[in-house]
N, C-alpha and C. Protein backbone atom coordinates (compact mmCIF):
# COMPACT_ATOMS: atom_id res chain seq x y z
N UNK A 1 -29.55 64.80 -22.41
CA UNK A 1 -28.66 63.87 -21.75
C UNK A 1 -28.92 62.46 -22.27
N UNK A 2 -27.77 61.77 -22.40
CA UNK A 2 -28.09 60.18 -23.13
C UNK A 2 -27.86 59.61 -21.31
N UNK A 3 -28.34 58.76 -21.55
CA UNK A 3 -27.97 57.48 -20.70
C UNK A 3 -27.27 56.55 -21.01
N UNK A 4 -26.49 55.99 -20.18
CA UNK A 4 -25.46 54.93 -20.39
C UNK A 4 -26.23 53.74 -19.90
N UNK A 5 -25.89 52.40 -20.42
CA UNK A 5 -26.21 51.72 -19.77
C UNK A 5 -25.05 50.81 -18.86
N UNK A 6 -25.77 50.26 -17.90
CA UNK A 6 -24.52 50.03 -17.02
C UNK A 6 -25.06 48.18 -16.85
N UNK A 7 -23.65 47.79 -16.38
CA UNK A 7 -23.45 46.28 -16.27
C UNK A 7 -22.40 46.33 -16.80
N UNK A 8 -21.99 44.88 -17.51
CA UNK A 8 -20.51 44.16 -17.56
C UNK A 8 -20.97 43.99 -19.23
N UNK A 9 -20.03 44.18 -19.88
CA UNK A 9 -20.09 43.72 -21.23
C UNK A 9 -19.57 42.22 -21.30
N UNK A 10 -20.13 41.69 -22.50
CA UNK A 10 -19.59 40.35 -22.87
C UNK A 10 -18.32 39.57 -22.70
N UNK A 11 -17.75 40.40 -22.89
CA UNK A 11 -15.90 40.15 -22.64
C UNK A 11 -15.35 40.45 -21.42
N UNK A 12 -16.32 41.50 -20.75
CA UNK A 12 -15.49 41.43 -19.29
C UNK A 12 -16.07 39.81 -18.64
N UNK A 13 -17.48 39.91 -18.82
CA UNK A 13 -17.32 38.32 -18.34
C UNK A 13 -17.04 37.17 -18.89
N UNK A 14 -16.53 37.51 -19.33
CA UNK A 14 -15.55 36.05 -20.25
C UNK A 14 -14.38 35.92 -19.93
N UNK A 15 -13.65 37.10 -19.82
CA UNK A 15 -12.45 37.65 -18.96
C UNK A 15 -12.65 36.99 -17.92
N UNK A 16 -13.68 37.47 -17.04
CA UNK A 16 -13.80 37.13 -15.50
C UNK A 16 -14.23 35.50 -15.21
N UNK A 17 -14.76 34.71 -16.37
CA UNK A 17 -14.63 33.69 -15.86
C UNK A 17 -13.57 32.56 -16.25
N UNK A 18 -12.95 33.20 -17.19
CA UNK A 18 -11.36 32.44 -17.20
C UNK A 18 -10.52 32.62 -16.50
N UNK A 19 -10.23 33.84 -15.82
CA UNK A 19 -9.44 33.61 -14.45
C UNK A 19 -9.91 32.71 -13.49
N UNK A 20 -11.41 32.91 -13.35
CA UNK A 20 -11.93 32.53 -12.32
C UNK A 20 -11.61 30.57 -12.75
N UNK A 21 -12.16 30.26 -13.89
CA UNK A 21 -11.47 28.68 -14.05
C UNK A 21 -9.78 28.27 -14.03
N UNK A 22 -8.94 29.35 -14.18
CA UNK A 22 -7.83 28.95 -14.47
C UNK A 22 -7.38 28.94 -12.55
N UNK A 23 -7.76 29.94 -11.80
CA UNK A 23 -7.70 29.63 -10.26
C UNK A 23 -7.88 28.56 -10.18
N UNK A 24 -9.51 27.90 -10.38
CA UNK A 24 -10.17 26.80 -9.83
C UNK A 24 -9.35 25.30 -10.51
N UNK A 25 -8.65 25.38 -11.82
CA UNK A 25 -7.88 24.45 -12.20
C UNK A 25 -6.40 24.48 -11.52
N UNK A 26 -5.74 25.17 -10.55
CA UNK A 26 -4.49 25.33 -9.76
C UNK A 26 -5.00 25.05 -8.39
N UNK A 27 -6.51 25.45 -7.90
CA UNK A 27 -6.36 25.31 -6.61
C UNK A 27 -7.13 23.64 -6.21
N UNK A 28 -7.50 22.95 -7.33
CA UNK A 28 -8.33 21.71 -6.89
C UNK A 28 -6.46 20.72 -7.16
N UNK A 29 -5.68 20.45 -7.30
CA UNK A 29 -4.68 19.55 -7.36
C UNK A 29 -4.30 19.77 -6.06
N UNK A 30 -3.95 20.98 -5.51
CA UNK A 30 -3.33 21.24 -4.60
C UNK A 30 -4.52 20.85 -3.25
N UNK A 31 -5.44 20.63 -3.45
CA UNK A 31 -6.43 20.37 -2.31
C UNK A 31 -6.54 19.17 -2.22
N UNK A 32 -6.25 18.18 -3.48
CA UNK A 32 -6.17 16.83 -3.34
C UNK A 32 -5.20 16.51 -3.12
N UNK A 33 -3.85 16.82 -3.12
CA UNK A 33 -2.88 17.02 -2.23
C UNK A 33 -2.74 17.30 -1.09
N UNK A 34 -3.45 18.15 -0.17
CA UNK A 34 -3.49 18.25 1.10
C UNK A 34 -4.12 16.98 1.62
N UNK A 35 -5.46 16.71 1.12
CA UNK A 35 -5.95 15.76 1.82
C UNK A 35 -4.94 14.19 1.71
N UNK A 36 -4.71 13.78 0.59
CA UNK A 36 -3.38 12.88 0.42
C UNK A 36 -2.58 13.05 1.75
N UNK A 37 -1.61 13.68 1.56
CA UNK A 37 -0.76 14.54 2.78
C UNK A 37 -1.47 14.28 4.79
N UNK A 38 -2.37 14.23 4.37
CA UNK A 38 -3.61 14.34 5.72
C UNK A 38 -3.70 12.81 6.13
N UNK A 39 -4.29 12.29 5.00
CA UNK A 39 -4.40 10.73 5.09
C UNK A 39 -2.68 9.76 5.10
N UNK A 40 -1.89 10.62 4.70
CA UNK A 40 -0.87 10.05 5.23
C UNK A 40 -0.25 10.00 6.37
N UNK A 41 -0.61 11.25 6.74
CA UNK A 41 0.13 11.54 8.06
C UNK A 41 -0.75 10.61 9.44
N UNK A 42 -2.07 10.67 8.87
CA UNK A 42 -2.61 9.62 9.66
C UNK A 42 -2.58 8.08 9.55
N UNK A 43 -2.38 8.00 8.57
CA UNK A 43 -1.14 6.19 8.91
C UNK A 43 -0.48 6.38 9.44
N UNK A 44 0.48 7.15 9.00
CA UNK A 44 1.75 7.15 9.59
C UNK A 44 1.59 6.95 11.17
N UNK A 45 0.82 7.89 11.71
CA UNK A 45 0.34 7.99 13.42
C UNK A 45 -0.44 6.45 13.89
N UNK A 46 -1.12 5.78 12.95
CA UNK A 46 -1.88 4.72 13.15
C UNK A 46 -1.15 3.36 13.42
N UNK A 47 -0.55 3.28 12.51
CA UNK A 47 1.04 2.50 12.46
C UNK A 47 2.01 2.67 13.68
N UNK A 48 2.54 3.85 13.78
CA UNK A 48 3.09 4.20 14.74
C UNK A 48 2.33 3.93 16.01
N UNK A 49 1.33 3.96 16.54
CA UNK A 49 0.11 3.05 17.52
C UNK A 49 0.15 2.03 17.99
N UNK A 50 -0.15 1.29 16.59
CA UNK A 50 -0.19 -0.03 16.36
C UNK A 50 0.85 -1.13 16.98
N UNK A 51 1.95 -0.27 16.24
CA UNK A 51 3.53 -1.19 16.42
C UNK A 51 4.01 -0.66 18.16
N UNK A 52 3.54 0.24 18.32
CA UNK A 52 4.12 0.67 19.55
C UNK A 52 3.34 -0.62 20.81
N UNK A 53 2.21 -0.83 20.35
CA UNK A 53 0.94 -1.81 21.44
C UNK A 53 1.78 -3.09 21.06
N UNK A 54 1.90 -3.65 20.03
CA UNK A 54 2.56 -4.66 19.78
C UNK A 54 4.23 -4.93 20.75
N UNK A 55 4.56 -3.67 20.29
CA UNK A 55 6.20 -3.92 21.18
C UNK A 55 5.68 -3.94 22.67
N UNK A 56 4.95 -3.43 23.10
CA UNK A 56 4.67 -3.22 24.52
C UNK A 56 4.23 -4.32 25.11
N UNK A 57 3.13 -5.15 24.47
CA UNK A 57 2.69 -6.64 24.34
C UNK A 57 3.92 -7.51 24.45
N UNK A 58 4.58 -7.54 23.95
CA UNK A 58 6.11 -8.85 23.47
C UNK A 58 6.68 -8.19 24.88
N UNK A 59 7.20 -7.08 25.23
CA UNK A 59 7.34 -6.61 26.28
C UNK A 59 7.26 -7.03 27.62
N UNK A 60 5.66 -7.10 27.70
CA UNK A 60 4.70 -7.51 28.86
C UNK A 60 5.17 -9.12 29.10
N UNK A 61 5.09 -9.60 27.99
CA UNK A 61 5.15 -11.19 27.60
C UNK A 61 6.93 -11.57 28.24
N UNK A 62 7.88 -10.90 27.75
CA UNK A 62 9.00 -11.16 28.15
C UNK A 62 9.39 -10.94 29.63
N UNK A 63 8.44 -9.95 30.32
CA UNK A 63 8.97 -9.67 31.63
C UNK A 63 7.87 -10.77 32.73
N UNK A 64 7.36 -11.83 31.85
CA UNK A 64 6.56 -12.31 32.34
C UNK A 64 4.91 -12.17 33.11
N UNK A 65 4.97 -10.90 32.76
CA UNK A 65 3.79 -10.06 33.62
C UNK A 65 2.31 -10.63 32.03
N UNK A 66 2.84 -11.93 30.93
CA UNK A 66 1.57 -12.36 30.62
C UNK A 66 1.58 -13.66 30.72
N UNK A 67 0.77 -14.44 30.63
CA UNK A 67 0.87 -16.24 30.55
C UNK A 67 1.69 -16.46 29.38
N UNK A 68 2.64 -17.41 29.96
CA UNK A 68 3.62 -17.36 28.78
C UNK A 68 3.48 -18.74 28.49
N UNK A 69 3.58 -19.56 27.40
CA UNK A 69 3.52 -20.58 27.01
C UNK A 69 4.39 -21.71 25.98
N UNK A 70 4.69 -22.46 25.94
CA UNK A 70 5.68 -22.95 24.87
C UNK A 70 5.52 -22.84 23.38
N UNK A 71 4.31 -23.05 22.85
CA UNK A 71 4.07 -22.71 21.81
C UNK A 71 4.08 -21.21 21.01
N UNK A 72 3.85 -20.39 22.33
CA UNK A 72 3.58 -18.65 21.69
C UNK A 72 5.13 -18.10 21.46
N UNK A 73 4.57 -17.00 20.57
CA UNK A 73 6.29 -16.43 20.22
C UNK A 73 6.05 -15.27 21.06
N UNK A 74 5.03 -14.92 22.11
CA UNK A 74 5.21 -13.81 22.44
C UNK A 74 4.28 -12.44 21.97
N UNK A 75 3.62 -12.33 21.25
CA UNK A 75 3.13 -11.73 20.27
C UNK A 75 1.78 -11.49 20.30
N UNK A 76 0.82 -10.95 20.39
CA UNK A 76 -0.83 -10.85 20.17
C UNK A 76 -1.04 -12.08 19.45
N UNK A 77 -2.25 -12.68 19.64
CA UNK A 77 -3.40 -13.75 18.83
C UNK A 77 -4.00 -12.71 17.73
N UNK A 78 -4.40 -11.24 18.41
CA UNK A 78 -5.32 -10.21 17.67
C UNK A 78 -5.03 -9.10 17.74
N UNK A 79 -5.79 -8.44 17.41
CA UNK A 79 -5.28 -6.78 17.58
C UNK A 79 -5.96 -6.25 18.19
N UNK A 80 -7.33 -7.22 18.51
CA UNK A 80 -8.22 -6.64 19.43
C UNK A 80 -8.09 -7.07 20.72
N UNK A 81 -6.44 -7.90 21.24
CA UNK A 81 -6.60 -8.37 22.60
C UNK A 81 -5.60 -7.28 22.82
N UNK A 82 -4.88 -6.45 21.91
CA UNK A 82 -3.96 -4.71 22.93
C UNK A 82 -5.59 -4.16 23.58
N UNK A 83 -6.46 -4.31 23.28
CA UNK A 83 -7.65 -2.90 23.35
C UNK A 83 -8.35 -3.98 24.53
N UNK A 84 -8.59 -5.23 24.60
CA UNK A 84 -9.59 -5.94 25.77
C UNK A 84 -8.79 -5.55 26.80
N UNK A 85 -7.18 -6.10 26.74
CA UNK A 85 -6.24 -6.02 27.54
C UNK A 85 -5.85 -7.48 28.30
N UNK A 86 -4.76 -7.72 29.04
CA UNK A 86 -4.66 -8.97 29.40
C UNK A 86 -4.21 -8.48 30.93
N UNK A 87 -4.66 -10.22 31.92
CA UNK A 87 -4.39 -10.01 33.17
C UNK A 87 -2.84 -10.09 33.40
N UNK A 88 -2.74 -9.09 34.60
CA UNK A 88 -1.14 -8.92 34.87
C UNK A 88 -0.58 -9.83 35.68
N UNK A 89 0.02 -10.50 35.32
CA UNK A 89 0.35 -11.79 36.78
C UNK A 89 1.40 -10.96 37.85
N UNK A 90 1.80 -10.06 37.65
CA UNK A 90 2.86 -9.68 38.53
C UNK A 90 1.97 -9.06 39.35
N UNK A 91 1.00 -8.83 39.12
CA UNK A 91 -0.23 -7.76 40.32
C UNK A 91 -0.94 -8.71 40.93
N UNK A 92 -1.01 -8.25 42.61
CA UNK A 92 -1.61 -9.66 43.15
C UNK A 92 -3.54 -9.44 43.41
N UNK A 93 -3.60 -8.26 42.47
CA UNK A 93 -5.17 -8.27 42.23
C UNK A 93 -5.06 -8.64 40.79
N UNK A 94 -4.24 -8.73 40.06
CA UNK A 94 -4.43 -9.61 38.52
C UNK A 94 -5.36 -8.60 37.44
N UNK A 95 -4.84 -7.28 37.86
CA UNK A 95 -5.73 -5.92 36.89
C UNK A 95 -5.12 -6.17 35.43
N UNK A 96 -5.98 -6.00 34.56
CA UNK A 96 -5.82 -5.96 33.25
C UNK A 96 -4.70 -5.02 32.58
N UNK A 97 -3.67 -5.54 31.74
CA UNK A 97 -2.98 -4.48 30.80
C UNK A 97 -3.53 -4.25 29.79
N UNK A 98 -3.65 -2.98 29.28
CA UNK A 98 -4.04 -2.17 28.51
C UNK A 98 -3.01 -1.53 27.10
N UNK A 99 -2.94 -1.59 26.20
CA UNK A 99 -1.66 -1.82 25.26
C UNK A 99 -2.42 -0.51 24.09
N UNK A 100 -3.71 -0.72 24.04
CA UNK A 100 -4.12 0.82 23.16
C UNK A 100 -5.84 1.09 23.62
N UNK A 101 -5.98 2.19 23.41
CA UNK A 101 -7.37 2.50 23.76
C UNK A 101 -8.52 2.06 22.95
N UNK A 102 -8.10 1.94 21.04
CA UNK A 102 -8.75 1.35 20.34
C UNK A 102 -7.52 1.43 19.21
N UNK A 103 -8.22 0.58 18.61
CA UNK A 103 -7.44 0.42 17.19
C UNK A 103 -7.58 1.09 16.29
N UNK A 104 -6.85 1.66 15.88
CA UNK A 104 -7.15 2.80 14.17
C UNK A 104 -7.53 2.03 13.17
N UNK A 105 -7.89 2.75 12.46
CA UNK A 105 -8.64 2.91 11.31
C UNK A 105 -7.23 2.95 10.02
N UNK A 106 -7.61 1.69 9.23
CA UNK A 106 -6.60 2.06 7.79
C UNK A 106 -7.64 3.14 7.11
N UNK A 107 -6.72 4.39 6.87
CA UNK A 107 -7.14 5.80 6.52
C UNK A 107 -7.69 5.19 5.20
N UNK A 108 -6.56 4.55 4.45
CA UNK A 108 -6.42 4.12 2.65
C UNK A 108 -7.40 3.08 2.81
N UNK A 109 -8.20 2.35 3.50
CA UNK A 109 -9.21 1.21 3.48
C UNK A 109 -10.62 1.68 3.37
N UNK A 110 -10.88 1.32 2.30
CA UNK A 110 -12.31 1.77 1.35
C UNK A 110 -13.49 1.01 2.01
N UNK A 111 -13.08 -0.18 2.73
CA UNK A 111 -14.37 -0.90 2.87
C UNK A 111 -15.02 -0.69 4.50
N UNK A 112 -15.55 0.26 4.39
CA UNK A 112 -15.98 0.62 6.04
C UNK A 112 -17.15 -0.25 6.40
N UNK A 113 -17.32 -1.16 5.71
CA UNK A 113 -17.95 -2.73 6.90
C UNK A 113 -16.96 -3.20 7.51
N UNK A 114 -16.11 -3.54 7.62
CA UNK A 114 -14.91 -4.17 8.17
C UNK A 114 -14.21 -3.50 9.45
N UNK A 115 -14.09 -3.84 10.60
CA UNK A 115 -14.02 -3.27 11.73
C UNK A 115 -12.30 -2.63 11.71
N UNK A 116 -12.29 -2.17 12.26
CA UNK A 116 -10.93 -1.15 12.47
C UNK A 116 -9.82 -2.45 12.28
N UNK A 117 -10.47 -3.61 13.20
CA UNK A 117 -8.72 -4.67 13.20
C UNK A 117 -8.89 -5.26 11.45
N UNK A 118 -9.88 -5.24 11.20
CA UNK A 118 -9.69 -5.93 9.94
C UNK A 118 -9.08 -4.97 8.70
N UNK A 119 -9.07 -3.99 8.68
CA UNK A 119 -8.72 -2.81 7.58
C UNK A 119 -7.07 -2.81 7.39
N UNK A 120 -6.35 -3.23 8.66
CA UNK A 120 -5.03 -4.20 8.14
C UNK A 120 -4.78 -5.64 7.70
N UNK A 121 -3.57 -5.46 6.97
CA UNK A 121 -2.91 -6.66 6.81
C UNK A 121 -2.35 -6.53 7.94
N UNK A 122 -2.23 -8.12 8.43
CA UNK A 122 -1.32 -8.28 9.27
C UNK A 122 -0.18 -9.83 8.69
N UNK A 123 0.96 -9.12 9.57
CA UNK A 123 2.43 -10.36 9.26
C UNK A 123 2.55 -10.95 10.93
N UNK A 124 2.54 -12.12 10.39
CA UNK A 124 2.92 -13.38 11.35
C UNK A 124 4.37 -13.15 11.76
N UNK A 125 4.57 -13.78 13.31
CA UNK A 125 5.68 -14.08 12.81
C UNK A 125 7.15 -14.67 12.27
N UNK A 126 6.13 -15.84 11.87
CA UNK A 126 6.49 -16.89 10.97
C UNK A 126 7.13 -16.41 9.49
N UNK A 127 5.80 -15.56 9.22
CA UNK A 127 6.55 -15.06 7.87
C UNK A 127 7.89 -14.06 7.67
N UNK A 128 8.15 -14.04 6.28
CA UNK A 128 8.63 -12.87 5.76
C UNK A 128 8.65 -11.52 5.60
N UNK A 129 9.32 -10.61 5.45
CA UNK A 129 9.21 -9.56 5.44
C UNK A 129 8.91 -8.79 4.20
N UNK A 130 9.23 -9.38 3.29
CA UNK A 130 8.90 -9.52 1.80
C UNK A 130 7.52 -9.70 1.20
N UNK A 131 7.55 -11.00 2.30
CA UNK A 131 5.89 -12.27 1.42
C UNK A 131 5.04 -11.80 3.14
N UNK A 132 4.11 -10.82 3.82
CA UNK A 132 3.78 -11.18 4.75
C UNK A 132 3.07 -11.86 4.63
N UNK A 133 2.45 -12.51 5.65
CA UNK A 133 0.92 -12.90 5.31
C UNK A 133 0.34 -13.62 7.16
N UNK A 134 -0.93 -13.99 7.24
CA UNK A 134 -1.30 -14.17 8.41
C UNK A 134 -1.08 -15.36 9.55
N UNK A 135 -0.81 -15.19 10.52
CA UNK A 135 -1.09 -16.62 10.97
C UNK A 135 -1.39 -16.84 12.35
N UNK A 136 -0.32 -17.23 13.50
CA UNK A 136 -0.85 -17.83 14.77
C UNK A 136 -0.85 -16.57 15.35
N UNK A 137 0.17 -15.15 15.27
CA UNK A 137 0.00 -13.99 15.78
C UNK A 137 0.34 -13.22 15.16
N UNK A 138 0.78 -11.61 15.68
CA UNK A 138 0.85 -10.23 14.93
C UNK A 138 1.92 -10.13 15.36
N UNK A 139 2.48 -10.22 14.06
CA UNK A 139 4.28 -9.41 14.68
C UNK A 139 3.94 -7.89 13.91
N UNK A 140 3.72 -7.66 12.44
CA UNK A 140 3.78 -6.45 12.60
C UNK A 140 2.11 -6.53 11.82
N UNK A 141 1.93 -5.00 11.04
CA UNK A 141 0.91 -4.69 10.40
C UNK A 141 0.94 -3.56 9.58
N UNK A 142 0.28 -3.50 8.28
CA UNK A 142 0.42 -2.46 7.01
C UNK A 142 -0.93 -2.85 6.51
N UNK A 143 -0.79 -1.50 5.97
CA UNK A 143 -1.61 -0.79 4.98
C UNK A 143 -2.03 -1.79 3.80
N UNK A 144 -3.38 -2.15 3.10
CA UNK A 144 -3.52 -3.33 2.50
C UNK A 144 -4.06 -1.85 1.18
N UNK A 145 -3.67 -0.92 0.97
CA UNK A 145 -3.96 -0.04 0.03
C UNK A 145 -3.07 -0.49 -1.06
N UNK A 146 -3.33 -0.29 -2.56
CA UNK A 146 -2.53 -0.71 -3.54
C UNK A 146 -1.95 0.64 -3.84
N UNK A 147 -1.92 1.87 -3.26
CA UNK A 147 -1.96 3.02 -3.72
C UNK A 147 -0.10 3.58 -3.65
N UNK A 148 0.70 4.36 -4.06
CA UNK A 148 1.71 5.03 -3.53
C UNK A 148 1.83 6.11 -2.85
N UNK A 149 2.67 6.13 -2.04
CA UNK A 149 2.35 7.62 -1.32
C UNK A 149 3.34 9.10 -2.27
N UNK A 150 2.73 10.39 -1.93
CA UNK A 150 3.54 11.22 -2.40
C UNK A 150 5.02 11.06 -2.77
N UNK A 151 5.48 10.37 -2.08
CA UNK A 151 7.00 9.88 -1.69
C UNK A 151 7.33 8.70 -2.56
N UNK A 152 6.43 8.11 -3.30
CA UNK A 152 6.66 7.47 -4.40
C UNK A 152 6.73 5.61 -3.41
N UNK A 153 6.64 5.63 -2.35
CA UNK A 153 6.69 4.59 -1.84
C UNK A 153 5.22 3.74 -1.28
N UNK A 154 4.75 2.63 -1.86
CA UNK A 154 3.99 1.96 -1.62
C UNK A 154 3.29 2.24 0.21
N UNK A 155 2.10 1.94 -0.03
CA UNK A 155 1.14 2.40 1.30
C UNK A 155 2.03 0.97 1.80
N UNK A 156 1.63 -0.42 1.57
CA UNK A 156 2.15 -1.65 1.78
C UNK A 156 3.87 -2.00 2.33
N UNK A 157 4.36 -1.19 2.00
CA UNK A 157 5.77 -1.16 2.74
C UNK A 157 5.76 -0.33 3.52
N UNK A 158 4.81 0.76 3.74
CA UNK A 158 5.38 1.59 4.85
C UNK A 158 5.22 0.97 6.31
């Protein structure tokens, strides 16, 4: 009786590891794609937050229920006074409004020293819609990422 010897010859694993790279070259684009996709969808929600505390603020401000003043347009000083909250004048115990629980996080903002309000740009609203840039309050706020999204549209305009 001869004996065979057993294992994989040379070419089956050569075979087997070119499929195995040609998988691993189809399935890593598509994973950096999901996460893309992931981090977008969480702006998108962060933003959507954001602007919602803001309208609710101008809101508060118009129905008089904040100190209203001649100089203000109405608008936050910060982004961290939706989250302290402000006193309600229409309540005759003067309880605090509350506009968000905390502030998100710019997903696309690399520099995690910088506290959640700072990881946006914010637009005055003095400025443009075009040119934002900062000033006495927050009318709106975006993404300070230079990046595009899947959609071919700038993090910065969305």
């Amino acid at each position: 009786m001869t004996m065979r010897a057993r294992g994989f010859t040379l070419i089956e694993l050569l075979v087997t590891l070119a499929i195995l790279g040609l998988l691993s070259a189809l399935v890593i684009p598509t994973a950096q794609v999901v996460v893309q996709r992931r981090q977008e969808r969480d702006l998108r929600d962060a933003l959507h937050q954001i602007r919602d505390g803001i309208d609710a603020y101008k809101l508060a401000y118009d129905q008089g229920r904040i100190t209203k003043s001649l100089a203000a347009t109405g608008y936050p000083k910060t982004l961290d006074v939706l989250v302290e909250g402000v006193p309600d004048l229409q309540n005759p115990k003067h309880t605090k409004i509350f506009f968000l629980r905390r502030v998100p996080r710019d997903p696309f903002n690399a520099d995690t020293s910088a506290s959640p309000a700072q990881s946006w740009g914010k637009r005055s609203y003095a400025s443009e819609a075009d040119q934002p840039r900062e000033g006495d309050d927050i009318y709106d706020v975006y993404s300070l990422s230079e990046k595009s999204g899947l959609n071919g549209v700038p993090y910065k305009k969305w």
